[in-house]
Protein backbone atom coordinates (compact mmCIF):
# COMPACT_ATOMS: atom_id res chain seq x y z
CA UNK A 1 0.00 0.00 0.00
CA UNK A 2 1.03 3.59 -0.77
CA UNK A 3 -0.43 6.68 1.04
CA UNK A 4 0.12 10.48 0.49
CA UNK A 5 -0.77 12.23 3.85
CA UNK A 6 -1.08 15.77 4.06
CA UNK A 7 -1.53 17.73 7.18
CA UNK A 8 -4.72 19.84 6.68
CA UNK A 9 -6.45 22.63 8.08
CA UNK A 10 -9.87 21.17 6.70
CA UNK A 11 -10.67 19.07 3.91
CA UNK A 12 -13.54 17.59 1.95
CA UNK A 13 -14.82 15.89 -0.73
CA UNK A 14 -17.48 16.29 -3.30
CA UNK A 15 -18.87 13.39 -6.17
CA UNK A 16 -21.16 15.40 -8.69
CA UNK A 17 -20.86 18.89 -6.78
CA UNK A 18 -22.14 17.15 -3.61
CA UNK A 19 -20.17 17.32 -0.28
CA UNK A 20 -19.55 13.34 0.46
CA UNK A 21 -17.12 13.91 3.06
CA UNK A 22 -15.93 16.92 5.38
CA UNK A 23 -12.72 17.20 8.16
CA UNK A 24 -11.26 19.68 10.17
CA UNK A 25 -7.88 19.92 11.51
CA UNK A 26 -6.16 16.79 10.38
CA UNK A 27 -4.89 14.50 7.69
CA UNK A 28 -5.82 13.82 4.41
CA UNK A 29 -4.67 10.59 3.48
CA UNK A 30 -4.66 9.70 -0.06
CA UNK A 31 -4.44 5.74 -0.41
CA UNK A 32 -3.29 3.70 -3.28
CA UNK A 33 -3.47 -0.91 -2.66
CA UNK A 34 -1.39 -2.95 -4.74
CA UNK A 35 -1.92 -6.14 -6.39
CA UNK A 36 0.08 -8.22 -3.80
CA UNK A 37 -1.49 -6.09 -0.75
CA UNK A 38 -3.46 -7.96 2.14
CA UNK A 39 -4.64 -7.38 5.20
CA UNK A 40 -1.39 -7.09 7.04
CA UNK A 41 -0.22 -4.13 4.90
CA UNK A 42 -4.37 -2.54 6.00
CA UNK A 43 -2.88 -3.06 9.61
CA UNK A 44 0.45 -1.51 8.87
CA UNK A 45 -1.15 1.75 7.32
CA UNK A 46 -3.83 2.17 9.46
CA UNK A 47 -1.16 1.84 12.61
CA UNK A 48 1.32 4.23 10.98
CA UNK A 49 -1.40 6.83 9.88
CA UNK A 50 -2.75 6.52 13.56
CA UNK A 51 0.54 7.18 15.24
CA UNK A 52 2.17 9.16 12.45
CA UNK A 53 3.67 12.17 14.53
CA UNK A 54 3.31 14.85 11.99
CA UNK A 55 0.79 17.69 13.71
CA UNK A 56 2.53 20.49 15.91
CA UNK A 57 3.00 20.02 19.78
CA UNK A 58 2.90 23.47 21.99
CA UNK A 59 6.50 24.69 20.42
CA UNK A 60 5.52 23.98 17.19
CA UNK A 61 7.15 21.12 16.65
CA UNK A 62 6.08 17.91 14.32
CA UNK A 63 5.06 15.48 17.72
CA UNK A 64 1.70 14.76 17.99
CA UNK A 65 -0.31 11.93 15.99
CA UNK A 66 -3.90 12.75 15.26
CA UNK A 67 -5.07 10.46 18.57
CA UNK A 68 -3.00 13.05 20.59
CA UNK A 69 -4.74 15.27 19.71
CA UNK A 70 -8.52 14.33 18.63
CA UNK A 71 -7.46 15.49 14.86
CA UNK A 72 -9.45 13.47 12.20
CA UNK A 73 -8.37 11.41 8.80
CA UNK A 74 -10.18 11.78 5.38
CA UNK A 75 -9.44 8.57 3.61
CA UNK A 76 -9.58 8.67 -0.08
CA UNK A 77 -9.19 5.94 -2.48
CA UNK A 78 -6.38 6.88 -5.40
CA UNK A 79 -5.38 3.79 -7.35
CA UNK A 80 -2.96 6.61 -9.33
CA UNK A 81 -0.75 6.13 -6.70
CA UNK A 82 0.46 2.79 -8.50
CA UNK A 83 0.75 4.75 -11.70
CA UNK A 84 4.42 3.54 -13.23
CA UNK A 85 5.37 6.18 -15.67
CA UNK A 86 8.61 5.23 -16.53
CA UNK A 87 8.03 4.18 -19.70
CA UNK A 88 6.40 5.95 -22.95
CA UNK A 89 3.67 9.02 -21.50
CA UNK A 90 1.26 6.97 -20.60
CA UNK A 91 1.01 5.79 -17.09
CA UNK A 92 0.66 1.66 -16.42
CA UNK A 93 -1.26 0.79 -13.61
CA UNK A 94 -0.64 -2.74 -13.96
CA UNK A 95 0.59 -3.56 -10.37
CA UNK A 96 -2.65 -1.50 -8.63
CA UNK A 97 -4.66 -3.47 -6.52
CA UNK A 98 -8.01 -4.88 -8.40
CA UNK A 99 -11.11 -3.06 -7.65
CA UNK A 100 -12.53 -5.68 -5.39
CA UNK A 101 -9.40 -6.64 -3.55
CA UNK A 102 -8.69 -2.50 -3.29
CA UNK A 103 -12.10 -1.63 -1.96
CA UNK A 104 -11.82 -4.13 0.68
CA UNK A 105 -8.48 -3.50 1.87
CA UNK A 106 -9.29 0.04 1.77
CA UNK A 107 -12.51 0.01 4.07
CA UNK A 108 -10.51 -2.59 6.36
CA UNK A 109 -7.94 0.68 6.96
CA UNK A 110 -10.74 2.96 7.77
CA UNK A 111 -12.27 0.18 10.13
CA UNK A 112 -8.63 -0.29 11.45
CA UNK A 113 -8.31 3.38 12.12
CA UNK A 114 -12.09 3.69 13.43
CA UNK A 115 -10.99 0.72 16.17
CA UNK A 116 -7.96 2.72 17.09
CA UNK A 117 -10.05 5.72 17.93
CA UNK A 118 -9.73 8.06 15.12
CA UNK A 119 -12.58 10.00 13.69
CA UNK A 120 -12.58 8.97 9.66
CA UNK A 121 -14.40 10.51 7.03
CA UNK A 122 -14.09 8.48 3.92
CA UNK A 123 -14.43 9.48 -0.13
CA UNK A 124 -16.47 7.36 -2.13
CA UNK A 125 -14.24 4.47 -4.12
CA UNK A 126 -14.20 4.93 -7.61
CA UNK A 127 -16.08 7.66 -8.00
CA UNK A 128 -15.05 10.78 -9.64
CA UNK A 129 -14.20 13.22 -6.83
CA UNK A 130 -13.30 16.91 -6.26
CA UNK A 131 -10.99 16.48 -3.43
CA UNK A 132 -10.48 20.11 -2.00
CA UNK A 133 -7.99 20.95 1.10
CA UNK A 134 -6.49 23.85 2.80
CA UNK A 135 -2.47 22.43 3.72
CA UNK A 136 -1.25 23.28 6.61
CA UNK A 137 2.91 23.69 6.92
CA UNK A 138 2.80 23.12 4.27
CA UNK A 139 3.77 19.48 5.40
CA UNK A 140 3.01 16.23 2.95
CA UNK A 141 4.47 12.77 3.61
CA UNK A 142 4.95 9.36 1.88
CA UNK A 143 4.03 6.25 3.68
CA UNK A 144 4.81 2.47 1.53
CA UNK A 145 3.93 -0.68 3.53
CA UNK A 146 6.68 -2.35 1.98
CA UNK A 147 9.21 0.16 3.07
CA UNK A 148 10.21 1.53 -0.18
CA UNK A 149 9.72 5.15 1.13
């Protein structure tokens, strides 16, 4: 599994100009499954999202996790996230998770998070969404279940 998080003031998104999903203060977690993912690498990312020490303690400083703190997680499905464009200009998604194997992994991270006590919003899965956020650091990290980031 691949995630982008980004630390947000607010976030939200919208599938045919409707508002599906809303946060405050938090992370926006952007979350791409592989073909060879299972439910260990669910457990990974939903433990290293919920401890993931990347909102700002009293002196400013990157220390807190959103359980800390009682900061919430938008979870949005992004099978991109396996795009390979290393060849030719268009990008091969070849190793991304199929849909039903990606759609369950990704709801079993939002349940993992939910039993770990964070708040989750969630986007809807392969819809076309308007994901809209307002950063805050700015501050944007990479997170790989297999450790290749």
């Amino acid at each position: 599994m691949r995630a982008v998080v980004q630390r947000v003031s607010r976030a939200e998104v919208r599938v045919d100009a409707r508002q599906v999903a809303r946060i405050g203060r938090g992370l926006l977690v952007l979350l791409g499954v592989g073909e060879d993912d299972d439910r260990q690498a669910a457990d990974y990312m939903a433990r290293k999202i919920a401890g993931l020490r990347a909102l700002d303690d009293s002196e400013g400083r990157m220390n807190l996790s959103v359980l800390d703190v009682g900061a919430e997680v938008l979870l949005v499905s992004q099978f991109t996230l396996y795009g390979d464009c290393r060849k030719g200009r268009r990008p091969s998604f070849s190793h991304a998770a199929p849909a039903a194997l990606a759609e369950e992994l990704y709801e079993d991270v939002a349940q993992k998070l939910r039993e770990r006590g964070v708040k989750v919003a969630t986007g809807r899965f392969q819809a076309n969404m308007e994901v809209e956020l307002v950063g805050n650091g700015p501050v944007t990290l990479l997170l790989d279940s297999e450790g290749q980031f």
